[in-house]
N, C-alpha and C. Protein backbone atom coordinates (compact mmCIF):
# COMPACT_ATOMS: atom_id res chain seq x y z
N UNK A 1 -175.91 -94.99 -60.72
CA UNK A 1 -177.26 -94.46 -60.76
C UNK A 1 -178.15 -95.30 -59.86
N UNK A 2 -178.99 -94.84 -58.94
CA UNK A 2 -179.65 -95.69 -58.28
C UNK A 2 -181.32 -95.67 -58.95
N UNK A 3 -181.64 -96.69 -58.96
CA UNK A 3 -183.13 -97.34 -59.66
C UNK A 3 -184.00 -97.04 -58.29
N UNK A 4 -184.76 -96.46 -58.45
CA UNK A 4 -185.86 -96.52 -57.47
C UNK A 4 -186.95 -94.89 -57.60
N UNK A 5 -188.14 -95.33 -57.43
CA UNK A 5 -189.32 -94.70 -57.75
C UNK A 5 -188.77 -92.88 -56.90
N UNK A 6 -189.43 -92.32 -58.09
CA UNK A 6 -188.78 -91.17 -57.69
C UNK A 6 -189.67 -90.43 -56.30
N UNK A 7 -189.03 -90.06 -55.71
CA UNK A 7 -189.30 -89.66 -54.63
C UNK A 7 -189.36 -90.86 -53.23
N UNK A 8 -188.73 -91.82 -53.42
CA UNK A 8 -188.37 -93.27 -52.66
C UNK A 8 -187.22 -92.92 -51.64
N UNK A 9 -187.22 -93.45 -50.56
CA UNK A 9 -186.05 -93.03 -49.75
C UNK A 9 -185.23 -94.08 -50.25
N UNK A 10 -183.70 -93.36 -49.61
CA UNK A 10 -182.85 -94.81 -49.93
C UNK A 10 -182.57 -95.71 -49.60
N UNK A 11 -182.39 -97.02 -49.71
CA UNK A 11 -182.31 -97.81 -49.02
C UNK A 11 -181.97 -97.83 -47.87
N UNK A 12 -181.96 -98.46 -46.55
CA UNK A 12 -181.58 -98.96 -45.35
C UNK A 12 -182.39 -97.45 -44.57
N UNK A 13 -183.30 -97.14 -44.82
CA UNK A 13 -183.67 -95.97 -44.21
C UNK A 13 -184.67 -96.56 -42.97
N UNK A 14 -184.75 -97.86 -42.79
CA UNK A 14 -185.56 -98.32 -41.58
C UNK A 14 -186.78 -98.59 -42.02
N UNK A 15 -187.86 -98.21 -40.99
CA UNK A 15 -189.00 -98.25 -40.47
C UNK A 15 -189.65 -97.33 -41.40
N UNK A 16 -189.61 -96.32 -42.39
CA UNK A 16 -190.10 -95.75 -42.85
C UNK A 16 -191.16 -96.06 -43.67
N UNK A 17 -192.40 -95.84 -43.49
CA UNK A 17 -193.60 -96.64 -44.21
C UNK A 17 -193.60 -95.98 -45.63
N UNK A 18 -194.10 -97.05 -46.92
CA UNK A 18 -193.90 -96.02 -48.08
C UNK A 18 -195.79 -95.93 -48.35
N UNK A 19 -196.22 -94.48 -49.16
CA UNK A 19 -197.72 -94.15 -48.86
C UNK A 19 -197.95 -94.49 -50.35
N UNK A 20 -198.89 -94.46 -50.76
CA UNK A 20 -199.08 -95.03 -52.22
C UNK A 20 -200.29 -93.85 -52.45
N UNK A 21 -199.63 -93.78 -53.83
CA UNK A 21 -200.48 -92.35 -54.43
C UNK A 21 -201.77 -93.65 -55.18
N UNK A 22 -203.01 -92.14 -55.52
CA UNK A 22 -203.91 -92.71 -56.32
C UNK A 22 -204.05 -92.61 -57.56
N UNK A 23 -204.51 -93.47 -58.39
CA UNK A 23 -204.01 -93.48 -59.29
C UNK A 23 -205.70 -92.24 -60.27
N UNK A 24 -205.03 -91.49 -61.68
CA UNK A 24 -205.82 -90.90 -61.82
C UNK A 24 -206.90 -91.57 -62.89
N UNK A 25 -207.89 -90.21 -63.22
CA UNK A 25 -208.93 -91.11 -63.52
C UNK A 25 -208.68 -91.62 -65.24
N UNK A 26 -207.10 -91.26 -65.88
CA UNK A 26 -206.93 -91.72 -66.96
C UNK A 26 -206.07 -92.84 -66.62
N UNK A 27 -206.21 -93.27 -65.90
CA UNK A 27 -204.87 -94.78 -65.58
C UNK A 27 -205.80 -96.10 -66.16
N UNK A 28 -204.71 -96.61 -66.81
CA UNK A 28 -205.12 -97.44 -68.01
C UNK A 28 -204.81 -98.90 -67.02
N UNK A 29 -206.29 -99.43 -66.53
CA UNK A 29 -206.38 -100.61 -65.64
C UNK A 29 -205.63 -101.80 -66.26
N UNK A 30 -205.81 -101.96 -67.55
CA UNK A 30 -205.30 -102.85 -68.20
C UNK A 30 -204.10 -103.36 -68.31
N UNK A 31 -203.08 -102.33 -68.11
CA UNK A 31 -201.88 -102.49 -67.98
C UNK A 31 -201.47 -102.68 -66.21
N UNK A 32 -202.30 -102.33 -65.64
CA UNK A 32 -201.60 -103.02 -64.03
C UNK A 32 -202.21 -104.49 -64.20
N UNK A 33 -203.57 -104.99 -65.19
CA UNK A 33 -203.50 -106.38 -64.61
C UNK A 33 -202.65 -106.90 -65.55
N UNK A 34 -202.41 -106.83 -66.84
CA UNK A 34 -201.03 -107.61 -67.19
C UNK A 34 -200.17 -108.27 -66.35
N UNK A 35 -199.91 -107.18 -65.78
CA UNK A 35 -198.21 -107.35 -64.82
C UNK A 35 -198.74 -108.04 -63.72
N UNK A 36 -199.97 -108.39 -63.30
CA UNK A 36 -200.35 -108.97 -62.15
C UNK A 36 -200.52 -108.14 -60.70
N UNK A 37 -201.07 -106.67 -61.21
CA UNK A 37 -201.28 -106.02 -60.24
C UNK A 37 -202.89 -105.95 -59.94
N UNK A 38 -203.65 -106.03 -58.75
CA UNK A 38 -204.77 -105.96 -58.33
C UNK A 38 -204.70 -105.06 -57.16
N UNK A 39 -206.17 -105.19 -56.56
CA UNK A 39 -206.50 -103.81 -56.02
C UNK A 39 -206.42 -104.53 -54.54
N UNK A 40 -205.73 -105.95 -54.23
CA UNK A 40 -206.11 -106.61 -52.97
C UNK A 40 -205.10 -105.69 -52.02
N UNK A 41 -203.89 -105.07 -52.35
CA UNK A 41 -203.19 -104.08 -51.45
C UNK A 41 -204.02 -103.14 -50.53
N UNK A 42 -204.84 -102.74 -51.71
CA UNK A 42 -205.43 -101.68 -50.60
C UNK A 42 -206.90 -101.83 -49.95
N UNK A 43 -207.68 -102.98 -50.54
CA UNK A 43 -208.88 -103.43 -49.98
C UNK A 43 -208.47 -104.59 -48.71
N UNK A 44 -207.06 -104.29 -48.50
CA UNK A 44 -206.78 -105.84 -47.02
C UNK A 44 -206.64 -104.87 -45.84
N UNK A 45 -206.77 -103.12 -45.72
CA UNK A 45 -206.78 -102.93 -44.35
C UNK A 45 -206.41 -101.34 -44.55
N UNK A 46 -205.57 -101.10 -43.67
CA UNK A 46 -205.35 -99.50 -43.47
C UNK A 46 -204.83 -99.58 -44.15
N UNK A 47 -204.14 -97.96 -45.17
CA UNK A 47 -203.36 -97.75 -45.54
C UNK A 47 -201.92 -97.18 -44.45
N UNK A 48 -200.95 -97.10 -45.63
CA UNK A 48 -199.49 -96.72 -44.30
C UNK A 48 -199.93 -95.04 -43.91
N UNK A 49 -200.64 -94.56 -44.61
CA UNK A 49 -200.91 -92.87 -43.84
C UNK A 49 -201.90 -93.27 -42.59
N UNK A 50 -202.56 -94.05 -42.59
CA UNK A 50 -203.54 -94.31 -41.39
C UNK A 50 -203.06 -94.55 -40.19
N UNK A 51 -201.74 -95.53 -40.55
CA UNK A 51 -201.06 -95.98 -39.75
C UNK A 51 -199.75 -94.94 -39.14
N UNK A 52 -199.54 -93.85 -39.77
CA UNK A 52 -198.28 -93.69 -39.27
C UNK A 52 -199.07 -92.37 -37.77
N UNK A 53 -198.08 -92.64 -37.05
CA UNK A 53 -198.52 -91.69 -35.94
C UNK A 53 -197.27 -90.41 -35.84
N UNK A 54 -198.14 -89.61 -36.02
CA UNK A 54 -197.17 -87.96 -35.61
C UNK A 54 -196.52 -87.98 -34.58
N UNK A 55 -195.23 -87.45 -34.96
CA UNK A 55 -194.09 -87.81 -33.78
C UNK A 55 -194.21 -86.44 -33.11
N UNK A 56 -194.23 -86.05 -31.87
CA UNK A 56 -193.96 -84.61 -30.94
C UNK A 56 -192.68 -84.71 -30.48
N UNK A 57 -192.76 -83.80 -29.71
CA UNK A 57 -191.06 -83.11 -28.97
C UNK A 57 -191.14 -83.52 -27.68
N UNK A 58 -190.45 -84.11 -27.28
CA UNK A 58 -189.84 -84.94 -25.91
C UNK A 58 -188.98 -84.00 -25.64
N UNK A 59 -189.05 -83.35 -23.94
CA UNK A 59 -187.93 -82.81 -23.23
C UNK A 59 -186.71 -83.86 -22.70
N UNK A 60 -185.78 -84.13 -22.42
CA UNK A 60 -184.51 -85.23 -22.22
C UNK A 60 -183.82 -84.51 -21.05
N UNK A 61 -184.09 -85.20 -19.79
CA UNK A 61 -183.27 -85.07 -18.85
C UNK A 61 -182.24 -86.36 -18.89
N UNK A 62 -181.03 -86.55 -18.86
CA UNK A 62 -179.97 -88.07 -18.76
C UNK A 62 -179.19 -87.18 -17.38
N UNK A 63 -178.87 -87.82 -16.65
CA UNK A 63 -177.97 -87.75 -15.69
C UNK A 63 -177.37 -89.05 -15.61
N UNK A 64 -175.83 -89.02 -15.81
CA UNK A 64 -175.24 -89.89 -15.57
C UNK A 64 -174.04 -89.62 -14.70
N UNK A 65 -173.64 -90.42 -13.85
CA UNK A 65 -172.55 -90.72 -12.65
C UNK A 65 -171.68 -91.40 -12.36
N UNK A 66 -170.38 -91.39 -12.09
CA UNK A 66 -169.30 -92.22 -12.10
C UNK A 66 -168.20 -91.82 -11.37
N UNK A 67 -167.08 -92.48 -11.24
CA UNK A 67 -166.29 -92.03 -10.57
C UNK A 67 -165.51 -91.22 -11.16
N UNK A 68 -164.71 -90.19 -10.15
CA UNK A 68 -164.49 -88.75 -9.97
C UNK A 68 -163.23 -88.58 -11.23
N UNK A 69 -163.64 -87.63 -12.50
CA UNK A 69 -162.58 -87.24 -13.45
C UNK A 69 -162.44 -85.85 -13.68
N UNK A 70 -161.18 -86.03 -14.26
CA UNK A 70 -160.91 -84.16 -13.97
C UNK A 70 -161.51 -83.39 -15.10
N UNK A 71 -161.99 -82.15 -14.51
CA UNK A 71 -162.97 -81.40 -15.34
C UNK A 71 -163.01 -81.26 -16.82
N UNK A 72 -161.60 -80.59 -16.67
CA UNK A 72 -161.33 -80.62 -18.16
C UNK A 72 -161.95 -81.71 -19.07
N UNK A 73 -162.06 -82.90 -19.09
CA UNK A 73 -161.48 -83.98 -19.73
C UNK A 73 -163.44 -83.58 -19.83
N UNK A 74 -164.22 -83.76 -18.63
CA UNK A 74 -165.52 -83.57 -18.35
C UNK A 74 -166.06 -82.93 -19.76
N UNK A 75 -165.31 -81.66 -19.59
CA UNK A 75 -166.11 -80.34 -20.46
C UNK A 75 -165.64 -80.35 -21.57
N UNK A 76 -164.66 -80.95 -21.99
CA UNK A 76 -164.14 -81.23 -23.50
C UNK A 76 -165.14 -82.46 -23.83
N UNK A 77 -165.38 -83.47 -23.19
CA UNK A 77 -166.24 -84.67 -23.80
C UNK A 77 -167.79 -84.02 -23.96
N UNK A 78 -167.88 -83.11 -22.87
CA UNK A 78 -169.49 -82.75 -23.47
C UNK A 78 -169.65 -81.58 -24.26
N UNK A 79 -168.63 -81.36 -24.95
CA UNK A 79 -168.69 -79.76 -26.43
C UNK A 79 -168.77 -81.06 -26.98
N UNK A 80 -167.75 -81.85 -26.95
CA UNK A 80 -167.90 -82.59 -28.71
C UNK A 80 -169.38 -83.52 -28.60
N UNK A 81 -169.88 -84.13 -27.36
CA UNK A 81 -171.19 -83.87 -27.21
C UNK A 81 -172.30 -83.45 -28.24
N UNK A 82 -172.11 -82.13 -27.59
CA UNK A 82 -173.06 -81.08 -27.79
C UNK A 82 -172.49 -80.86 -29.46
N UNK A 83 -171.83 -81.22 -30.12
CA UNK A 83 -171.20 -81.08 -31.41
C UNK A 83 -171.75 -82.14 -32.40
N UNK A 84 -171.50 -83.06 -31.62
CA UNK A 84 -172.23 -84.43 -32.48
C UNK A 84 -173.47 -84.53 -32.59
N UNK A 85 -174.12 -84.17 -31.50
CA UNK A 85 -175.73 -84.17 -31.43
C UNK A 85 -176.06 -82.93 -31.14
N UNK A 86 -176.66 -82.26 -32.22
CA UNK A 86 -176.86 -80.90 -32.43
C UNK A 86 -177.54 -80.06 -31.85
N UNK A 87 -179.18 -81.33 -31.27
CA UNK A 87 -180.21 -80.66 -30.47
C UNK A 87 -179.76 -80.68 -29.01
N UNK A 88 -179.00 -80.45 -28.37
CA UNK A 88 -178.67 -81.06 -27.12
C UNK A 88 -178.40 -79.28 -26.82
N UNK A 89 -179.33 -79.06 -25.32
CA UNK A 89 -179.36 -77.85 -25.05
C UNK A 89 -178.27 -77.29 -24.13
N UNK A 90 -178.50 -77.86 -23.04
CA UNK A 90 -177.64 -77.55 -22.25
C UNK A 90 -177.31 -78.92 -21.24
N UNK A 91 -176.00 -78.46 -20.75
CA UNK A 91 -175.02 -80.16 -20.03
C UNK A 91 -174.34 -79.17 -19.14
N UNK A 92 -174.66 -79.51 -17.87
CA UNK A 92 -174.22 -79.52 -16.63
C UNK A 92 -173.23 -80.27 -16.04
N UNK A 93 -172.10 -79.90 -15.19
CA UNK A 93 -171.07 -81.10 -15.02
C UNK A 93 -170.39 -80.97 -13.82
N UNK A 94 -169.88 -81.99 -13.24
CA UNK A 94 -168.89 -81.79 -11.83
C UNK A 94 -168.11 -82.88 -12.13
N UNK A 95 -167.19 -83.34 -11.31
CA UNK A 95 -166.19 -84.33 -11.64
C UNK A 95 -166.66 -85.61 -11.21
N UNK A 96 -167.71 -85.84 -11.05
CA UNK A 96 -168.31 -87.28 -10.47
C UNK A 96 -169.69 -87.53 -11.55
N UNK A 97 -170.24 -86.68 -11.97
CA UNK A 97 -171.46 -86.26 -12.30
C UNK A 97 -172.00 -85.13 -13.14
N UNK A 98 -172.91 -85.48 -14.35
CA UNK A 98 -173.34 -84.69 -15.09
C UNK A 98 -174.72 -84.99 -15.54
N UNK A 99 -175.43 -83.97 -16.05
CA UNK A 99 -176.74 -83.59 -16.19
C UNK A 99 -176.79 -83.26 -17.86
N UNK A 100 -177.29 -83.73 -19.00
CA UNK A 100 -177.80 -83.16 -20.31
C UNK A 100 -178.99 -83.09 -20.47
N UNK A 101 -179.73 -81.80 -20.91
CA UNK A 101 -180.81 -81.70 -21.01
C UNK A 101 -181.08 -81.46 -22.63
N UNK A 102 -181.90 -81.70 -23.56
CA UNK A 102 -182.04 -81.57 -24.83
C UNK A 102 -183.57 -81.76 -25.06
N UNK A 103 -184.12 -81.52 -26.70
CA UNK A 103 -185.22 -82.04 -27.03
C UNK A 103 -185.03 -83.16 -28.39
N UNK A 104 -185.80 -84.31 -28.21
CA UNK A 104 -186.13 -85.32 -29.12
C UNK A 104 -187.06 -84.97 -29.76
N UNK A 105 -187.45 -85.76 -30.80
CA UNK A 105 -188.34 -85.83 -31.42
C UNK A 105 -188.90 -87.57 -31.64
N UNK A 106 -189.74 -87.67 -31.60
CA UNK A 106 -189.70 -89.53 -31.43
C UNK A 106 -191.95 -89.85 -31.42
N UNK A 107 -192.22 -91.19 -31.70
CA UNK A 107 -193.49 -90.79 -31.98
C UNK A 107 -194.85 -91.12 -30.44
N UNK A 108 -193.50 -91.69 -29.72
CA UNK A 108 -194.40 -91.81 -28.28
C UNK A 108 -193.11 -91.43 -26.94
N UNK A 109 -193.35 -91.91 -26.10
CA UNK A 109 -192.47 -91.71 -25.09
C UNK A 109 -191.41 -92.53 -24.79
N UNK A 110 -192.09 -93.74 -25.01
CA UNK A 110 -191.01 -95.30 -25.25
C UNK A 110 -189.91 -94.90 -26.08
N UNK A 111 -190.08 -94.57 -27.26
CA UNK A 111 -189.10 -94.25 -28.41
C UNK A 111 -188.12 -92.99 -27.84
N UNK A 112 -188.72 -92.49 -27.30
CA UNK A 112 -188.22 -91.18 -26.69
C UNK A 112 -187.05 -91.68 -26.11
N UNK A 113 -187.65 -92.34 -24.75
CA UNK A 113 -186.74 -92.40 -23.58
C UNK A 113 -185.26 -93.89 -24.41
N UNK A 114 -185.98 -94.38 -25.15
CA UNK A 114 -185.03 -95.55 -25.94
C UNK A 114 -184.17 -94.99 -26.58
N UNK A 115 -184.23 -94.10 -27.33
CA UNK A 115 -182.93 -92.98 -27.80
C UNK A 115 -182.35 -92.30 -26.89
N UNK A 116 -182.78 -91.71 -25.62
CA UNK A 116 -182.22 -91.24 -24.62
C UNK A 116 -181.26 -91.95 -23.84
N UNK A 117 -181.55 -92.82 -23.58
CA UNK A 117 -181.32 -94.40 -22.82
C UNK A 117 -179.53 -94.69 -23.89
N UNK A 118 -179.75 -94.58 -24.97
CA UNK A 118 -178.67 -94.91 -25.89
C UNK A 118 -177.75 -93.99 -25.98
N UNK A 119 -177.83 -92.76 -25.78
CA UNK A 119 -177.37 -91.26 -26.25
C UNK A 119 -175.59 -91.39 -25.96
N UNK A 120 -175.37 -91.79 -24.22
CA UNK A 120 -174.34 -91.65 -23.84
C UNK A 120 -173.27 -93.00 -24.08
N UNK A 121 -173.88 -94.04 -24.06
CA UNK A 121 -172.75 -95.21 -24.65
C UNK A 121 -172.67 -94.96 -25.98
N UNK A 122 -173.52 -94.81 -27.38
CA UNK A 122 -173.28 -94.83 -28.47
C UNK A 122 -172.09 -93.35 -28.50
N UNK A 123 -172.44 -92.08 -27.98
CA UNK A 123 -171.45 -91.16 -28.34
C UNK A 123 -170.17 -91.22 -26.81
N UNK A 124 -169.74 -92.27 -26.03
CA UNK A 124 -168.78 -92.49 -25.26
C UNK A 124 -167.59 -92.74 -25.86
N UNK A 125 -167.24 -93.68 -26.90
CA UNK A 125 -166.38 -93.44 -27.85
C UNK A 125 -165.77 -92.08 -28.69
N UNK A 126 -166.52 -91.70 -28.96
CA UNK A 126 -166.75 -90.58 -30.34
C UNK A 126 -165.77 -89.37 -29.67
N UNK A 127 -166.90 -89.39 -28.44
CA UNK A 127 -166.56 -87.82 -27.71
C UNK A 127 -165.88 -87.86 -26.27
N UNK A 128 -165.60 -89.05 -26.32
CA UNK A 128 -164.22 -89.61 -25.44
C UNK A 128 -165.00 -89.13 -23.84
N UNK A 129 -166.14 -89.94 -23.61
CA UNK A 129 -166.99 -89.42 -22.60
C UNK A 129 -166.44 -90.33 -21.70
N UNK A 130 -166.36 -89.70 -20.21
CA UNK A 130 -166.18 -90.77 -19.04
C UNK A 130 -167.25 -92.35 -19.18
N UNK A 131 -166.47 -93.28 -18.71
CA UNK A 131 -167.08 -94.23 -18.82
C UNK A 131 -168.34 -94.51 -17.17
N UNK A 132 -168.73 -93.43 -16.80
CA UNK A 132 -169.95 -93.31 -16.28
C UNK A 132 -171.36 -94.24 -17.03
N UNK A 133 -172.34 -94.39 -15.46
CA UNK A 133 -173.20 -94.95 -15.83
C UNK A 133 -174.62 -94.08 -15.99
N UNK A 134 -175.58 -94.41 -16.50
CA UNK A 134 -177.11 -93.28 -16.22
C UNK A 134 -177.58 -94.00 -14.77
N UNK A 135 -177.65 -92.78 -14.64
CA UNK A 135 -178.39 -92.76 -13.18
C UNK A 135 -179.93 -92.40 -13.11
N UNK A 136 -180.06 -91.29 -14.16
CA UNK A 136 -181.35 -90.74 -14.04
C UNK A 136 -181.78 -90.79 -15.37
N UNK A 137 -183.21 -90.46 -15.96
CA UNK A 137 -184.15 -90.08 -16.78
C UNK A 137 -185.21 -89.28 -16.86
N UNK A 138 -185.94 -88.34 -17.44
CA UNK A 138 -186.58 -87.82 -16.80
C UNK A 138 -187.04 -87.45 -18.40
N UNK A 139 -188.42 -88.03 -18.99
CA UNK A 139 -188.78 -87.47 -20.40
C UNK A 139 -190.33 -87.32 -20.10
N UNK A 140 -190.02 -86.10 -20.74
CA UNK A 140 -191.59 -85.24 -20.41
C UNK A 140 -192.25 -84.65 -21.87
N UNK A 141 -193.47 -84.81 -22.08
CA UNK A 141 -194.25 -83.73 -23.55
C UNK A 141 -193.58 -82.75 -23.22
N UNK A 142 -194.19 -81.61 -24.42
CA UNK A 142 -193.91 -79.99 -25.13
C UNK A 142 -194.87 -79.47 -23.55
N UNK A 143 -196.26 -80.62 -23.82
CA UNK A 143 -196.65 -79.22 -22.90
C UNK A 143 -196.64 -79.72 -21.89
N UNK A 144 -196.47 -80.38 -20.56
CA UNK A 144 -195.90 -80.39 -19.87
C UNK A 144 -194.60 -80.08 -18.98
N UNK A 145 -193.92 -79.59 -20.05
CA UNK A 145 -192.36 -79.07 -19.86
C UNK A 145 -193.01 -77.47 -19.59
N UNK A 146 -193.76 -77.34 -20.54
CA UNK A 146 -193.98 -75.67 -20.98
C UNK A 146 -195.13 -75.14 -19.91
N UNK A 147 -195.54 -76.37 -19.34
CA UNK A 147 -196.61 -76.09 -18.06
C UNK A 147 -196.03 -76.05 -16.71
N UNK A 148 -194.59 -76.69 -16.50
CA UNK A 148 -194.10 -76.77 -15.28
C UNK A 148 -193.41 -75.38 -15.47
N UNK A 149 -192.92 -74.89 -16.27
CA UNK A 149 -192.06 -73.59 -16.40
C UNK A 149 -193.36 -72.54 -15.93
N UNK A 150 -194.48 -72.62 -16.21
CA UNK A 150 -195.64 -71.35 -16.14
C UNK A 150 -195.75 -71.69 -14.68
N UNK A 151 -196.14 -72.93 -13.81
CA UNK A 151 -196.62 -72.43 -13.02
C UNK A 151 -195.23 -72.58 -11.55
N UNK A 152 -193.92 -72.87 -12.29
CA UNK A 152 -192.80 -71.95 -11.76
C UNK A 152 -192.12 -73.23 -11.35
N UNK A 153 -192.65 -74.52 -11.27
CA UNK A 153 -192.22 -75.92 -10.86
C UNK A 153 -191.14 -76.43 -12.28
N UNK A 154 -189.84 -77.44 -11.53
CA UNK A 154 -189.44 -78.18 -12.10
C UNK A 154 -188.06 -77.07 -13.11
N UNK A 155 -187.45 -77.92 -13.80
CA UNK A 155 -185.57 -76.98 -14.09
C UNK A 155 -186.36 -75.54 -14.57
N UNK A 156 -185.28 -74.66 -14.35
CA UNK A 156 -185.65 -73.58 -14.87
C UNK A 156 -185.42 -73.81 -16.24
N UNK A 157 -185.38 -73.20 -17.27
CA UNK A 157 -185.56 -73.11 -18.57
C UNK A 157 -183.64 -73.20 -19.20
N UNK A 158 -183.63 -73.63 -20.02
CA UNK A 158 -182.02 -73.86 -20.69
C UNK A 158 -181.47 -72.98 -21.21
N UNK A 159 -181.60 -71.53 -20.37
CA UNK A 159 -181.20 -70.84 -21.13
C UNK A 159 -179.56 -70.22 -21.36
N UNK A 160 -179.03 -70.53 -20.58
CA UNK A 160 -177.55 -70.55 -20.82
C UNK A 160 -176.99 -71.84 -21.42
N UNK A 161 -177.32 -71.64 -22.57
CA UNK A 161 -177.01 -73.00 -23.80
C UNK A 161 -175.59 -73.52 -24.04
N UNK A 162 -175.33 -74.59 -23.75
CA UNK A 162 -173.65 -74.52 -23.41
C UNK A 162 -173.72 -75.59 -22.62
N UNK A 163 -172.16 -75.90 -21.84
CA UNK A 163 -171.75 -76.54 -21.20
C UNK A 163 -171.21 -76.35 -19.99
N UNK A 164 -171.60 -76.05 -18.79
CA UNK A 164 -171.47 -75.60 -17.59
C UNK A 164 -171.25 -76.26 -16.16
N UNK A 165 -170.10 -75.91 -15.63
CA UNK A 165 -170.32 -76.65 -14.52
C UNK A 165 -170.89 -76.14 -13.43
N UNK A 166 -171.47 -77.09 -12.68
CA UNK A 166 -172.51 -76.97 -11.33
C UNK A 166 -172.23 -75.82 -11.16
């Protein structure tokens, strides 16, 4: 059975800030100062809702490059890819070189491109990916992605979702 306040994430969940409810107007003060609870938590600064910042949708260009492997091996490593990491739209490929395009979610651009940056060594093992290096990056907002498509600039749109070569 695990002990912890209901509605608590579970342990090792990171960075996740916890928000503190208020208490109502029958809460019996007496019993938080017993236990040695005071009100200095929340009179020392922001609370964690003040602090947390709304994460948006990052577009993910990775291009990575290496020397020349045979296709197959290419287009089998980027299904299981595209298998492991679910949001991943579309992956482009030739035997030297490949292109994945996807969307993140992350709460600035740094975070963005830092999960992007990681994508292909952490799943190189897994999905038995050429041991290629990144060559490229390319992380853009919702609306900026959605503004280069209107006024006709920059990839066309992902719409043959899959794994394709050049």
């Amino acid at each position: 059975m695990r002990r912890a306040r209901p509605g608590a994430p579970p342990r090792g969940t990171g960075g996740r800030a916890l928000t503190s409810v208020g208490a109502g107007a029958d809460f019996d003060r007496s019993r938080s100062t017993d236990r040695g609870d005071d009100d200095r938590a929340t009179e020392s600064g922001p609370t964690a809702r003040e602090e947390r910042v709304p994460s948006k949708l990052w577009h993910i260009t990775l291009s990575v490059s290496g020397a020349a492997t045979p296709l197959k091996e290419i287009r089998r490593g980027l299904e299981q890819l595209a298998h492991d990491h679910p949001f991943l739209l579309t992956s482009r490929y030739a035997d030297d070189h490949a292109e994945i395009r996807y969307w993140e979610e992350a709460r600035d651009l740094h975070d963005a491109a830092a999960v992007a940056l990681r994508l292909w060594g952490e799943h190189r093992s897994t999905a038995r990916l050429p041991p290629w290096k990144i060559v490229g990056l390319e992380v853009i907002d919702r609306e900026t992605y959605h503004q280069r498509l209107a006024e006709g600039y920059g990839p066309p749109p992902a719409a043959p979702v899959g794994v394709h070569p050049y």
